[in-house]
C-alpha atoms as a PDB file:
ATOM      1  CA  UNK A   1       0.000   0.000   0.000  1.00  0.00           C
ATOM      2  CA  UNK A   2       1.271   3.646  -0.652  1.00  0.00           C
ATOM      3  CA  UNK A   3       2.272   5.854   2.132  1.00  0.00           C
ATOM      4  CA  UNK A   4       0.477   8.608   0.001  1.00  0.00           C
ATOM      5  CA  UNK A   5      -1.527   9.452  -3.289  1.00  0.00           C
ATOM      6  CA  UNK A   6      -1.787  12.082  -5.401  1.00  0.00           C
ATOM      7  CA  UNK A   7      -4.711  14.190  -3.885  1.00  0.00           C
ATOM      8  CA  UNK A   8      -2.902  14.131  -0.580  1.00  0.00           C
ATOM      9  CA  UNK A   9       0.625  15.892  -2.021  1.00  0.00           C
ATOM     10  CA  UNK A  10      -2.052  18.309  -3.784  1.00  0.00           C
ATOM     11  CA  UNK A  11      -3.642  19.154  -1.406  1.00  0.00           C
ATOM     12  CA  UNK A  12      -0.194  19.822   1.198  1.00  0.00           C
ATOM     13  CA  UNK A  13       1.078  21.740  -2.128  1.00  0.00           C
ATOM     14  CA  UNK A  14       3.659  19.614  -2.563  1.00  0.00           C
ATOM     15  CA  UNK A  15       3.260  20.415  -6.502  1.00  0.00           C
ATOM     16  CA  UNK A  16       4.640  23.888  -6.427  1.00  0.00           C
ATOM     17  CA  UNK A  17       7.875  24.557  -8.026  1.00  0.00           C
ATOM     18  CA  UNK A  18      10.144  27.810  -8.317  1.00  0.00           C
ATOM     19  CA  UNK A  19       9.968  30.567 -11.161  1.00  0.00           C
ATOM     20  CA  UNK A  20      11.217  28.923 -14.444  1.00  0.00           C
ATOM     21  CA  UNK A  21      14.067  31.209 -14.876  1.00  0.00           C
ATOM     22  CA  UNK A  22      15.500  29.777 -11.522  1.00  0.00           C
ATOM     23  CA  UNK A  23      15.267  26.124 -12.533  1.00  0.00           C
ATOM     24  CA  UNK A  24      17.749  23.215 -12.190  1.00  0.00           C
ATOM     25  CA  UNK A  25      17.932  21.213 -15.786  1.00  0.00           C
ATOM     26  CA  UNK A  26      18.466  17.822 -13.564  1.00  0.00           C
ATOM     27  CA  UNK A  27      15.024  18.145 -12.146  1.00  0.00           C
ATOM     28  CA  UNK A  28      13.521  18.195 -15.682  1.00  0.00           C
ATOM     29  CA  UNK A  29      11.803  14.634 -15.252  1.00  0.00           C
ATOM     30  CA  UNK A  30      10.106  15.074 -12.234  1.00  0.00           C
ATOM     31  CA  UNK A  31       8.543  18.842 -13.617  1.00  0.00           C
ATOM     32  CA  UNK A  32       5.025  18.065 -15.001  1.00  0.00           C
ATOM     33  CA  UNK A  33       4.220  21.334 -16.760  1.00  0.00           C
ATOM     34  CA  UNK A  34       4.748  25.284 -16.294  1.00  0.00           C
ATOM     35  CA  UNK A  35       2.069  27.212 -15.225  1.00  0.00           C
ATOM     36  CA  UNK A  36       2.364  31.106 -14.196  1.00  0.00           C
ATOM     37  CA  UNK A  37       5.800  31.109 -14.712  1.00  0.00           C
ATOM     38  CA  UNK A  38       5.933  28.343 -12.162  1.00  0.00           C
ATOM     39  CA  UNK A  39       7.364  24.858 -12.940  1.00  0.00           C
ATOM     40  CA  UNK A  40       4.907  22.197 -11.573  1.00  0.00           C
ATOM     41  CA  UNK A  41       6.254  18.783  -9.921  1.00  0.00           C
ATOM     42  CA  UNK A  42       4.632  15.296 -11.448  1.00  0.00           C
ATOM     43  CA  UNK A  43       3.352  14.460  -8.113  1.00  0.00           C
ATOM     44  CA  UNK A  44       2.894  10.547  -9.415  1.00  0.00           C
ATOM     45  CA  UNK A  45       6.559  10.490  -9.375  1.00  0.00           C
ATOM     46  CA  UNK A  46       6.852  12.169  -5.904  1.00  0.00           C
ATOM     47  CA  UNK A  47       4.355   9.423  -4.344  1.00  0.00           C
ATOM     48  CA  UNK A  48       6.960   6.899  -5.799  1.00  0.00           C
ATOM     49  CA  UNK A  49       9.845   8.366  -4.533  1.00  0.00           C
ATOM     50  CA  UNK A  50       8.416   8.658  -0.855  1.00  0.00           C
ATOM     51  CA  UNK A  51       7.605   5.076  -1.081  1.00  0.00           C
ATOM     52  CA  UNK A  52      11.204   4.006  -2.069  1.00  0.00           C
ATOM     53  CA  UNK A  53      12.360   6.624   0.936  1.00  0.00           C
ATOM     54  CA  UNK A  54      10.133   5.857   3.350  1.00  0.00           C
ATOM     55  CA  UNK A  55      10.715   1.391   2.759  1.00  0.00           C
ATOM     56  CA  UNK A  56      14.287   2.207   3.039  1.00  0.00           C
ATOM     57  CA  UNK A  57      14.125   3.926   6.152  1.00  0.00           C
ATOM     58  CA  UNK A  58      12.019   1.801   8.058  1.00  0.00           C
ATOM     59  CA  UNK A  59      14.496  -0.996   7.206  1.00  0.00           C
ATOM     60  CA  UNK A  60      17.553   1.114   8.832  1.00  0.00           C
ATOM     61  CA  UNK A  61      14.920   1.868  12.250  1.00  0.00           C
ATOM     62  CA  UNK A  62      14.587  -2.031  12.076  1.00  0.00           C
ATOM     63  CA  UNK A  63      18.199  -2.554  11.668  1.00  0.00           C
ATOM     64  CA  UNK A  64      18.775  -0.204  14.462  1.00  0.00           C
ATOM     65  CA  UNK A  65      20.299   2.542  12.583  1.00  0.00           C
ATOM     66  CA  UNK A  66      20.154   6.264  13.277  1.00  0.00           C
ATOM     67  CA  UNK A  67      18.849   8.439  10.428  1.00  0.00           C
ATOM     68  CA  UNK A  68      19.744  12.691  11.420  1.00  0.00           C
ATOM     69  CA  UNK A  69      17.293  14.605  10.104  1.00  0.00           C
ATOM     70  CA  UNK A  70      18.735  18.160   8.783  1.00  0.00           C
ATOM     71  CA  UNK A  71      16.756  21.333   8.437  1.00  0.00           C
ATOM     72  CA  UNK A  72      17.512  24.618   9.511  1.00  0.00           C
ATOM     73  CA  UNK A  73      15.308  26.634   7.557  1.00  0.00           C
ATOM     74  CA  UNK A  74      12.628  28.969   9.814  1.00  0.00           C
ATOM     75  CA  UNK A  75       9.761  27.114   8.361  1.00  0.00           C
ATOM     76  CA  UNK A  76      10.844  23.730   8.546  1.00  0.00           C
ATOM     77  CA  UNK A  77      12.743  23.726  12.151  1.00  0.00           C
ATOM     78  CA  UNK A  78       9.803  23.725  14.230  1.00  0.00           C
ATOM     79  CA  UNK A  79       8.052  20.501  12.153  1.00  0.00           C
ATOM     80  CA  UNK A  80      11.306  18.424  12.278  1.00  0.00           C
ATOM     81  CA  UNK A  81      11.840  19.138  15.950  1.00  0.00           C
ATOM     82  CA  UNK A  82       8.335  17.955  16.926  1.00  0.00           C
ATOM     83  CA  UNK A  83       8.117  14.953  14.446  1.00  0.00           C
ATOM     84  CA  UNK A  84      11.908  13.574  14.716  1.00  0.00           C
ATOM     85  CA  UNK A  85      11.745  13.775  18.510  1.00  0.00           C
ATOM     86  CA  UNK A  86       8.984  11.471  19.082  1.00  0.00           C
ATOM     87  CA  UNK A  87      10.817   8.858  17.186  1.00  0.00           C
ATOM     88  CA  UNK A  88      14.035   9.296  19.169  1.00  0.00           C
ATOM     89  CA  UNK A  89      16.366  10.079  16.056  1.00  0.00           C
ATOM     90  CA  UNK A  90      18.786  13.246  15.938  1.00  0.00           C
ATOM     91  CA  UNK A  91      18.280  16.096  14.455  1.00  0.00           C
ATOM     92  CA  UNK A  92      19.907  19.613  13.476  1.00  0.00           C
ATOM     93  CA  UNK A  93      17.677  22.610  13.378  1.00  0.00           C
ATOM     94  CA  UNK A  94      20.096  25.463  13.751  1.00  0.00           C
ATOM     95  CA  UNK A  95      23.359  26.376  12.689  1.00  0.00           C
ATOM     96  CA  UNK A  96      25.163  23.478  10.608  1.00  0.00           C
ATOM     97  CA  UNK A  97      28.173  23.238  12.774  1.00  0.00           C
ATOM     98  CA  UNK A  98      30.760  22.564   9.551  1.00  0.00           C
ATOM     99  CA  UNK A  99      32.773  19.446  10.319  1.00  0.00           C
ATOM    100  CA  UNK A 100      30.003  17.692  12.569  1.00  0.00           C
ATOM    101  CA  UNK A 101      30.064  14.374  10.454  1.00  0.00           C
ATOM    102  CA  UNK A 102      33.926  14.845   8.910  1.00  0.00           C
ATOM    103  CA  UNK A 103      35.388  16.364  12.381  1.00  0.00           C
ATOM    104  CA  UNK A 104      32.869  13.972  14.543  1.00  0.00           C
ATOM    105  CA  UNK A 105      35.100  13.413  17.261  1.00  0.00           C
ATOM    106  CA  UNK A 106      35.565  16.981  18.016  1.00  0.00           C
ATOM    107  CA  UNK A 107      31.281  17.194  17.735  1.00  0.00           C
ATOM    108  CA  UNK A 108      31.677  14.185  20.613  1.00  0.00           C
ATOM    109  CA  UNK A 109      34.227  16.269  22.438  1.00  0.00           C
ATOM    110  CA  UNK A 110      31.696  19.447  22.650  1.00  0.00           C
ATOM    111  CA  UNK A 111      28.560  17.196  23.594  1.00  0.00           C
ATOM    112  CA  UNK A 112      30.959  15.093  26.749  1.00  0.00           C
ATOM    113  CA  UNK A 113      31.574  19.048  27.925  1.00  0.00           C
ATOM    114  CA  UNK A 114      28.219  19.789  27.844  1.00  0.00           C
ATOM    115  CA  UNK A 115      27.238  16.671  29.765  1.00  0.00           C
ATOM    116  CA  UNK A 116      29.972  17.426  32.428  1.00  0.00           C
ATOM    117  CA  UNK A 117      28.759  21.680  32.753  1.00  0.00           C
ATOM    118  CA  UNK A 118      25.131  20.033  33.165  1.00  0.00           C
ATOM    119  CA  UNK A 119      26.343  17.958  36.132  1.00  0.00           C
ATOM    120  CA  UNK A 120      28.610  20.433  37.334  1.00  0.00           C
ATOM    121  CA  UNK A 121      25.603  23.362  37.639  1.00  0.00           C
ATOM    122  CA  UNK A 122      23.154  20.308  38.934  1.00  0.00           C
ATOM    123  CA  UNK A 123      25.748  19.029  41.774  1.00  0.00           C
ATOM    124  CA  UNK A 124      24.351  20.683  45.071  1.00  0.00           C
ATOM    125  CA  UNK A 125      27.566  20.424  46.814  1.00  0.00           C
ATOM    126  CA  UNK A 126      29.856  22.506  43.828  1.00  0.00           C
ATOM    127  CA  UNK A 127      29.305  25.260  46.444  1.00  0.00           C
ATOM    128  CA  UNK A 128      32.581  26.345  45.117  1.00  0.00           C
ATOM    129  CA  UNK A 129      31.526  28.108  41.841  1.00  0.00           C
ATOM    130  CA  UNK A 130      31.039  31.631  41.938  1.00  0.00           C
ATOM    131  CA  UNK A 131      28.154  33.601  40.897  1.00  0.00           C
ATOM    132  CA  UNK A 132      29.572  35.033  38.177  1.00  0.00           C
ATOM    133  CA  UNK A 133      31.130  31.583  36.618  1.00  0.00           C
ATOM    134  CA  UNK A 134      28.125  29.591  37.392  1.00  0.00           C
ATOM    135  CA  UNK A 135      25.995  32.536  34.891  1.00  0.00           C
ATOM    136  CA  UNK A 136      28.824  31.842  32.563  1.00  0.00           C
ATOM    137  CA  UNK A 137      29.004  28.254  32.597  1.00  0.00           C
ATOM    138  CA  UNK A 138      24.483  28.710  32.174  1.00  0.00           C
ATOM    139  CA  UNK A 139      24.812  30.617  29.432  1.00  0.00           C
ATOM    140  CA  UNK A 140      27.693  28.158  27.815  1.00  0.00           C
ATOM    141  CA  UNK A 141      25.822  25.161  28.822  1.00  0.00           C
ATOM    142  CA  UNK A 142      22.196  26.467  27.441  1.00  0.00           C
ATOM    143  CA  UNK A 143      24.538  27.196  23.522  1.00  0.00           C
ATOM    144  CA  UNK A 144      25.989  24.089  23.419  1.00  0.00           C
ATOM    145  CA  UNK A 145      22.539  22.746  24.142  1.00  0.00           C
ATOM    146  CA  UNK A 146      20.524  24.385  21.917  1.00  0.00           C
ATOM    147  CA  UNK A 147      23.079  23.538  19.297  1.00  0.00           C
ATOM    148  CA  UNK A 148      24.107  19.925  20.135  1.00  0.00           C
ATOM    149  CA  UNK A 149      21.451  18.653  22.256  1.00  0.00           C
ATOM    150  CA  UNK A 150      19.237  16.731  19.752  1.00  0.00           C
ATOM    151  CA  UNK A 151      22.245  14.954  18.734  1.00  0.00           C
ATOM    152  CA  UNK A 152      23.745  14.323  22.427  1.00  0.00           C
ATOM    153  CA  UNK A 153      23.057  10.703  22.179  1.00  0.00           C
ATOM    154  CA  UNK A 154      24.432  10.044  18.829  1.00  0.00           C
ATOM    155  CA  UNK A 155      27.530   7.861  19.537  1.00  0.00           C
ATOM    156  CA  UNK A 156      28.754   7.135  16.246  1.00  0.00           C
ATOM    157  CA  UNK A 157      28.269   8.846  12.592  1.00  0.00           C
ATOM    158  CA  UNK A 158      24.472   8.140  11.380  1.00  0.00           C
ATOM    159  CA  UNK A 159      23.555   5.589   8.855  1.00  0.00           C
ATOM    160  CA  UNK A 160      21.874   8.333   6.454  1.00  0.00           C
ATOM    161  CA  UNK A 161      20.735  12.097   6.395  1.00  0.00           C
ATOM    162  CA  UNK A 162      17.665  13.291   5.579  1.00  0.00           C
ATOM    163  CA  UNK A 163      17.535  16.833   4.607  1.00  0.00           C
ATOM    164  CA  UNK A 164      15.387  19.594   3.731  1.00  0.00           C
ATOM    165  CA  UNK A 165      16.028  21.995   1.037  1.00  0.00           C
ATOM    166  CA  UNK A 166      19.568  20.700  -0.163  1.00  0.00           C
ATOM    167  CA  UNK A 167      20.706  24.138  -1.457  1.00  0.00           C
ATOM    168  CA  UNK A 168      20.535  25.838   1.779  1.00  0.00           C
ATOM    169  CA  UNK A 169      22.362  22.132   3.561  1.00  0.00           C
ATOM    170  CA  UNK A 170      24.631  21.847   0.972  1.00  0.00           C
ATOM    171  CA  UNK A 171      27.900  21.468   3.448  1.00  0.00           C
ATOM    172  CA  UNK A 172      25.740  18.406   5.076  1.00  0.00           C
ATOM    173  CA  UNK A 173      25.183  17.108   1.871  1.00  0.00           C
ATOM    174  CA  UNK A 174      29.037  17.769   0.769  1.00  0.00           C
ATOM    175  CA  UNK A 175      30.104  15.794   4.233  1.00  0.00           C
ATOM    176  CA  UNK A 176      27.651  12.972   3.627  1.00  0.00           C
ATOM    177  CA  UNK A 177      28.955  12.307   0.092  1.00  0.00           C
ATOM    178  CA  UNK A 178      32.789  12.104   1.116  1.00  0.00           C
ATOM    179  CA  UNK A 179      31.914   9.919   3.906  1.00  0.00           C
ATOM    180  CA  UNK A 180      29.824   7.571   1.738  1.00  0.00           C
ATOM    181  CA  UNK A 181      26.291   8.337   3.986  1.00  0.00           C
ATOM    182  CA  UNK A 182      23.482   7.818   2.540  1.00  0.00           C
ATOM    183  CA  UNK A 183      21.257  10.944   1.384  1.00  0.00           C
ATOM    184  CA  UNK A 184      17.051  11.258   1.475  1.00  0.00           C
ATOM    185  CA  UNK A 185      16.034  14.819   0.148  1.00  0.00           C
ATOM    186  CA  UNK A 186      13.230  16.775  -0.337  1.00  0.00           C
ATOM    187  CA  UNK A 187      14.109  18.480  -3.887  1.00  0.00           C
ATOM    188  CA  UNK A 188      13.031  21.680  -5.486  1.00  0.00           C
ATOM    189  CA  UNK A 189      13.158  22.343  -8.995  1.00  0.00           C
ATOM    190  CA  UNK A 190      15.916  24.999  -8.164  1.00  0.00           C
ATOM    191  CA  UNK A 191      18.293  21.608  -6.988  1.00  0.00           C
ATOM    192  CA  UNK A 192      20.198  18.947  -8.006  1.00  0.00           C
ATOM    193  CA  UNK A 193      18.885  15.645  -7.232  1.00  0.00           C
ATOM    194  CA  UNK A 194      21.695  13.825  -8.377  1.00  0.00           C
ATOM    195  CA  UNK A 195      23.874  14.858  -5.447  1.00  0.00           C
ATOM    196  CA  UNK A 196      21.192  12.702  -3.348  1.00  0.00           C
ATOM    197  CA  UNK A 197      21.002   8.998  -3.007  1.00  0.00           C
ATOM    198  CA  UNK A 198      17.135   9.060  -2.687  1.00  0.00           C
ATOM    199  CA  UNK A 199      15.428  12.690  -4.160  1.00  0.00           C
ATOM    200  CA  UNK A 200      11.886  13.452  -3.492  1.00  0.00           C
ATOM    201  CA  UNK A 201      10.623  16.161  -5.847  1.00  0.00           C
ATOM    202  CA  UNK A 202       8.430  18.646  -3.741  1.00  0.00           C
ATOM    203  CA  UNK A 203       8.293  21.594  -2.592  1.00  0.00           C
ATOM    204  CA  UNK A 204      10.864  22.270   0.131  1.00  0.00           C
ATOM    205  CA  UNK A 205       9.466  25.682   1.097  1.00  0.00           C
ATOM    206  CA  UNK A 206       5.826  25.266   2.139  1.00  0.00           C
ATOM    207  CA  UNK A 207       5.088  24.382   5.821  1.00  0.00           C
ATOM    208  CA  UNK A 208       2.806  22.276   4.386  1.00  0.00           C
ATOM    209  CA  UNK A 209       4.210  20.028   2.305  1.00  0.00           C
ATOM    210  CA  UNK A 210       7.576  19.673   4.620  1.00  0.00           C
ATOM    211  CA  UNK A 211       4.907  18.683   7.758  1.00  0.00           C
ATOM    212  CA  UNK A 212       3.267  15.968   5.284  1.00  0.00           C
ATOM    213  CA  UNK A 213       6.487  14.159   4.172  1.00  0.00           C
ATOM    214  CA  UNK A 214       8.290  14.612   7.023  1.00  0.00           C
ATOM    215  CA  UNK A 215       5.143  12.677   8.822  1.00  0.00           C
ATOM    216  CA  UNK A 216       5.707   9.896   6.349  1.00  0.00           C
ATOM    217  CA  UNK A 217       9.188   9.529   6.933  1.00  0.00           C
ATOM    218  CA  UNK A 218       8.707   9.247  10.925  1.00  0.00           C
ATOM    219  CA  UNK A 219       5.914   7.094  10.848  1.00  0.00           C
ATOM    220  CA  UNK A 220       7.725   4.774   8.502  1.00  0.00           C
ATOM    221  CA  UNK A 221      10.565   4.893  10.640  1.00  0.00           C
ATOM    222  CA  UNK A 222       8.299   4.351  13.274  1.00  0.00           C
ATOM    223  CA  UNK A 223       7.194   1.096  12.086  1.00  0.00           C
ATOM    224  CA  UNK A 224      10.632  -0.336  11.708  1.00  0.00           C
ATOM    225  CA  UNK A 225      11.203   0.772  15.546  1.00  0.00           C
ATOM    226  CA  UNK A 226       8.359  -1.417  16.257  1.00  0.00           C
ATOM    227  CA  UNK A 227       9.356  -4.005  14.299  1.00  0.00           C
ATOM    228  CA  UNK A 228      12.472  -4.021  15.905  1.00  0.00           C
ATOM    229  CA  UNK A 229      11.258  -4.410  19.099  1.00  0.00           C
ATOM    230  CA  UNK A 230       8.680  -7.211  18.319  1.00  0.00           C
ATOM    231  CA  UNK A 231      11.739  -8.944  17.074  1.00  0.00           C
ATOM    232  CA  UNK A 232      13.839  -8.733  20.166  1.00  0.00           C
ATOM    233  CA  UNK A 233      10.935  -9.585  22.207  1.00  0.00           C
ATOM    234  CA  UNK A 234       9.925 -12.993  20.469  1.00  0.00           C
ATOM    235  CA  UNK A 235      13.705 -13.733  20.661  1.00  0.00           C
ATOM    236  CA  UNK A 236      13.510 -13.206  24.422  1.00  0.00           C
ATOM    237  CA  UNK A 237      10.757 -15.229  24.335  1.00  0.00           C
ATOM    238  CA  UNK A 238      12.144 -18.220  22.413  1.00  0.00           C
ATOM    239  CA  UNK A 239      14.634 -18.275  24.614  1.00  0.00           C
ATOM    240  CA  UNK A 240      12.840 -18.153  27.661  1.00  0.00           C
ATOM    241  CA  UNK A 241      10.909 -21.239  25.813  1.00  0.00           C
ATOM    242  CA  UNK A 242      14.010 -23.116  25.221  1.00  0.00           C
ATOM    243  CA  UNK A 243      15.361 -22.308  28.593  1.00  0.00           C
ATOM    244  CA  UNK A 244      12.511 -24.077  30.182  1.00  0.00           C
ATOM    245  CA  UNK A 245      12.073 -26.928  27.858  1.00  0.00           C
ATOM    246  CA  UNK A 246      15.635 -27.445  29.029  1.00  0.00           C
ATOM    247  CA  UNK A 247      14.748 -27.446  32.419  1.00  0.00           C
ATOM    248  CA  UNK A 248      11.488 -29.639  32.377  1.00  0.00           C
ATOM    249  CA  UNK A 249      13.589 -32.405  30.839  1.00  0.00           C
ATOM    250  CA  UNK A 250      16.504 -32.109  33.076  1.00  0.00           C
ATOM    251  CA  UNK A 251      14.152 -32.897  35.932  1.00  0.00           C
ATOM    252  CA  UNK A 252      12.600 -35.668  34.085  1.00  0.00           C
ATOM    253  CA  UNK A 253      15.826 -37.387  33.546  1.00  0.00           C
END
């Protein structure tokens, strides 16, 4: 079954394109027609793209793999904060910190300091610390925080990025590619979509249409969580089985 159809994508606007003059040539095939001096997106090739996204996704959740999500556009922070949260992956709504996938053990270095502030400030007995360097430890503990704290429990690179607007992420998209990480896009018709490993033409500006296939990506992600843990817990299970099949015929004998 599809994760969407056509009227849905219309109806989030996911069809809007940019002015013609501001076009990328690579994103001809997925542009259905030019209206206004607007290029529109074949939305029947967006609903197959988010399927091929969204399956591959829910395989990495299953696997156990971390997928970051990327956006740090004003209209799409918000969204991806809310939705990527309540699936427990990382994300990166402000500032791109350059070097946070290609330089990740200095990324690792800033997030173990901003554990070790946070327990500093929370210890009752670090009596010790001044007024004045306990405001300046708040105020360095609540940056690195703000910048670093969706991705605090991120312990090694992710499996894949999945970015909105890859014109405005295009240093997280240039890190990805020499590090061989998987890419999932939304895609204008102002980008490239070969630079990504899986495009989805749509429009990366609209609230609207970032809230809808973002929501498809984290429920499908979702489902491969849940998978995942069925799977663990019918192993524990089998286990427990065995273990007291075991047993029963131990005390037979």
């Amino acid at each position: 079954m599809a994760r969407t159809n056509y009227q849905e994508l219309l109806e989030a606007g996911v069809h809007f394109g940019h002015l013609t003059r501001k076009w990328n040539p690579r994103m001809a095939p997925y542009i259905f027609m030019e209206k206004n001096g607007i290029h529109i997106i074949d939305l029947h090739k967006t609903v197959a793209k988010v399927d091929e996204a969204a399956a591959a996704l829910r395989q990495m959740a299953k696997s156990g793999k971390k997928i970051m999500f990327v956006a740090t556009k004003k209209q799409a922070k918000d969204i991806v904060a809310e939705k990527v949260a309540s699936v427990n992956m990382p994300y990166v709504t402000e500032r791109w910190p350059g070097g946070m996938l290609t330089n990740f053990a200095t990324i690792r270095k800033a997030i173990r300091k901003m554990s070790s502030i946070e327990k500093l400030l929370a210890d009752p007995s670090a009596t010790y610390i001044a007024k004045r360097e306990r405001l300046m430890l708040s105020r360095q503990q609540e940056k690195l925080n703000r910048n670093l704290g969706p991705i605090k429990d991120l312990t090694r690179l992710p499996a894949a990025l999945f970015i909105v607007d890859i014109r405005k992420e295009h240093i997280a998209v240039a890190e990805a590619r020499r590090l061989n990480i998987p890419t999932f896009a939304l895609v204008d018709t102002n980008s490239d979509p070969s630079v990504v490993d899986f495009p989805i033409p749509a429009n990366d500006d609209a609230t609207s249409s970032i809230e809808k296939l973002v929501s498809i990506m984290c429920d499908a992600i979702a489902e491969g969580l849940t998978e995942r843990k069925a799977e663990k817990e019918k192993v524990a299970a089998d286990k427990k089985e065995s273990k007291a099949k075991k047993e029963k015929t131990a005390e037979e004998a």
